[in-house]
Protein backbone atom coordinates (compact mmCIF):
# COMPACT_ATOMS: atom_id res chain seq x y z
CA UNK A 1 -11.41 -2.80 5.52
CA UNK A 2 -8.90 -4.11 2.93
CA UNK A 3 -5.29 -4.77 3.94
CA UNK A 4 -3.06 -4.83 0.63
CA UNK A 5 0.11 -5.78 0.77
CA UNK A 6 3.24 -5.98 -2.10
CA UNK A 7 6.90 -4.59 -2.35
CA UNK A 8 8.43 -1.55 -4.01
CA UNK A 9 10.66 -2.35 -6.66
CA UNK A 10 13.82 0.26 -5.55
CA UNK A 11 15.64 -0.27 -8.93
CA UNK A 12 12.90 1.54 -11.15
CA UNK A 13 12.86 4.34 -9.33
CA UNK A 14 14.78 7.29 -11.39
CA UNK A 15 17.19 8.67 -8.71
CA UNK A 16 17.04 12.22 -10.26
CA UNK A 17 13.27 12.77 -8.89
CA UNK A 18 14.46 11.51 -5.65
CA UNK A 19 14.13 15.23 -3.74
CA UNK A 20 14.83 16.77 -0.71
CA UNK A 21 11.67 18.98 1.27
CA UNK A 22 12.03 21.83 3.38
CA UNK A 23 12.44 19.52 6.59
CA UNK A 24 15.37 18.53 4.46
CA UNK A 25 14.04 14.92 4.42
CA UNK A 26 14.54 12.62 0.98
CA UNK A 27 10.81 12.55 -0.83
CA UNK A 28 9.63 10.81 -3.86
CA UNK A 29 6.52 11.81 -5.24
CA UNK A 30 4.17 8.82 -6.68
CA UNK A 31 1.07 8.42 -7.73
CA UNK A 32 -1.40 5.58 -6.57
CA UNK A 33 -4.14 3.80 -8.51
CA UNK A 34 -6.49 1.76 -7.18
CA UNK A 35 -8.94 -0.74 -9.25
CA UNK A 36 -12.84 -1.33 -9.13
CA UNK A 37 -12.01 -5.17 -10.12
CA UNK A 38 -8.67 -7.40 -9.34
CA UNK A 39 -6.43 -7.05 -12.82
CA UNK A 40 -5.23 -10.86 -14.21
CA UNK A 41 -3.01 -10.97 -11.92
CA UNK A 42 -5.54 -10.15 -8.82
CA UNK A 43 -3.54 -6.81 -8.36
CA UNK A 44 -5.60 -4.25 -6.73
CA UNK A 45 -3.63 -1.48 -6.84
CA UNK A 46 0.02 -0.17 -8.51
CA UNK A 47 1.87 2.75 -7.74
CA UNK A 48 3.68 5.14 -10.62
CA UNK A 49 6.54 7.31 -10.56
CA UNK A 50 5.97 10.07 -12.88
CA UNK A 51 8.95 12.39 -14.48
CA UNK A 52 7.95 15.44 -15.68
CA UNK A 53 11.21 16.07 -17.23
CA UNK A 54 11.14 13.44 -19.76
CA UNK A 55 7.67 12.43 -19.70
CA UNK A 56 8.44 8.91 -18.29
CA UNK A 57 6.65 7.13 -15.83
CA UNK A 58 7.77 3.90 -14.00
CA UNK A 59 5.52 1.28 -11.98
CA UNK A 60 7.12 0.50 -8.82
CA UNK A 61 4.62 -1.90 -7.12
CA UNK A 62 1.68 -3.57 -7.32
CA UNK A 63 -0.37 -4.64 -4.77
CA UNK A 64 -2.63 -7.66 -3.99
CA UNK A 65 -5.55 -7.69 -1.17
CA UNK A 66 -3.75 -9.45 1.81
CA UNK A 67 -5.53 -12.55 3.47
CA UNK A 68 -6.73 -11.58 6.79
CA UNK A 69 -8.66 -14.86 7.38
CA UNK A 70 -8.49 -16.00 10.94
CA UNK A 71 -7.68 -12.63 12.07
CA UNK A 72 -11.07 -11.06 12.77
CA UNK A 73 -12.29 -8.39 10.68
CA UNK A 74 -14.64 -8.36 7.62
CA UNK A 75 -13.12 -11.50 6.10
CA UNK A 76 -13.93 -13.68 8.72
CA UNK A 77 -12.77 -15.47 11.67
CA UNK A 78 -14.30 -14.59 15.38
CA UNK A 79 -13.19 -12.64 18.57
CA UNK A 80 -14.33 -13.06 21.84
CA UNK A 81 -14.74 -9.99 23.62
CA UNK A 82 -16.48 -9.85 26.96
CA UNK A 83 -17.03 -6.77 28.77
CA UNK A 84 -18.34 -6.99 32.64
CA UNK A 85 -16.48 -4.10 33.40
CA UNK A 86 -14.31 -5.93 35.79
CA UNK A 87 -10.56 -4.83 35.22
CA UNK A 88 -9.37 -7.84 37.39
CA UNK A 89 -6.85 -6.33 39.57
């Protein structure tokens, strides 16, 4: 498992494709890419903003894989789990 973390950059988003769904919630469609390889920056990922209207297309974020060291998990670190089925109350 990856964990990728990075922010959305709110002012590049084009208010007019901001819409609202039946729920009557605010929505924003976007696309998201990921890559095979980390891009010079070591973004793994970006996401995209597309408007049909005029054909534009912003990128909103980009994403980086997060460091999960220490934390268990495929990355590394350890847990110690030990299970004598003795809830200990």
């Amino acid at each position: 498992m990856a964990i990728l973390n990075g922010y959305i950059n709110l002012s590049k988003i084009d208010k007019e494709l901001i819409q609202t769904n039946a729920k009557g919630e605010k929505i924003l469609w976007l696309d998201l890419y990921t890559y095979d390889s980390p891009d010079q920056y070591g973004n793994m990922a970006c996401l995209r903003t597309y408007n049909s209207r005029t054909r534009g297309k912003a990128y909103i974020a980009n994403f980086r894989k997060k460091d999960i060291q220490g934390h268990g998990g495929a990355q590394g670190g350890t847990a110690s789990h030990q299970d004598d089925n003795d809830l200990g109350f």
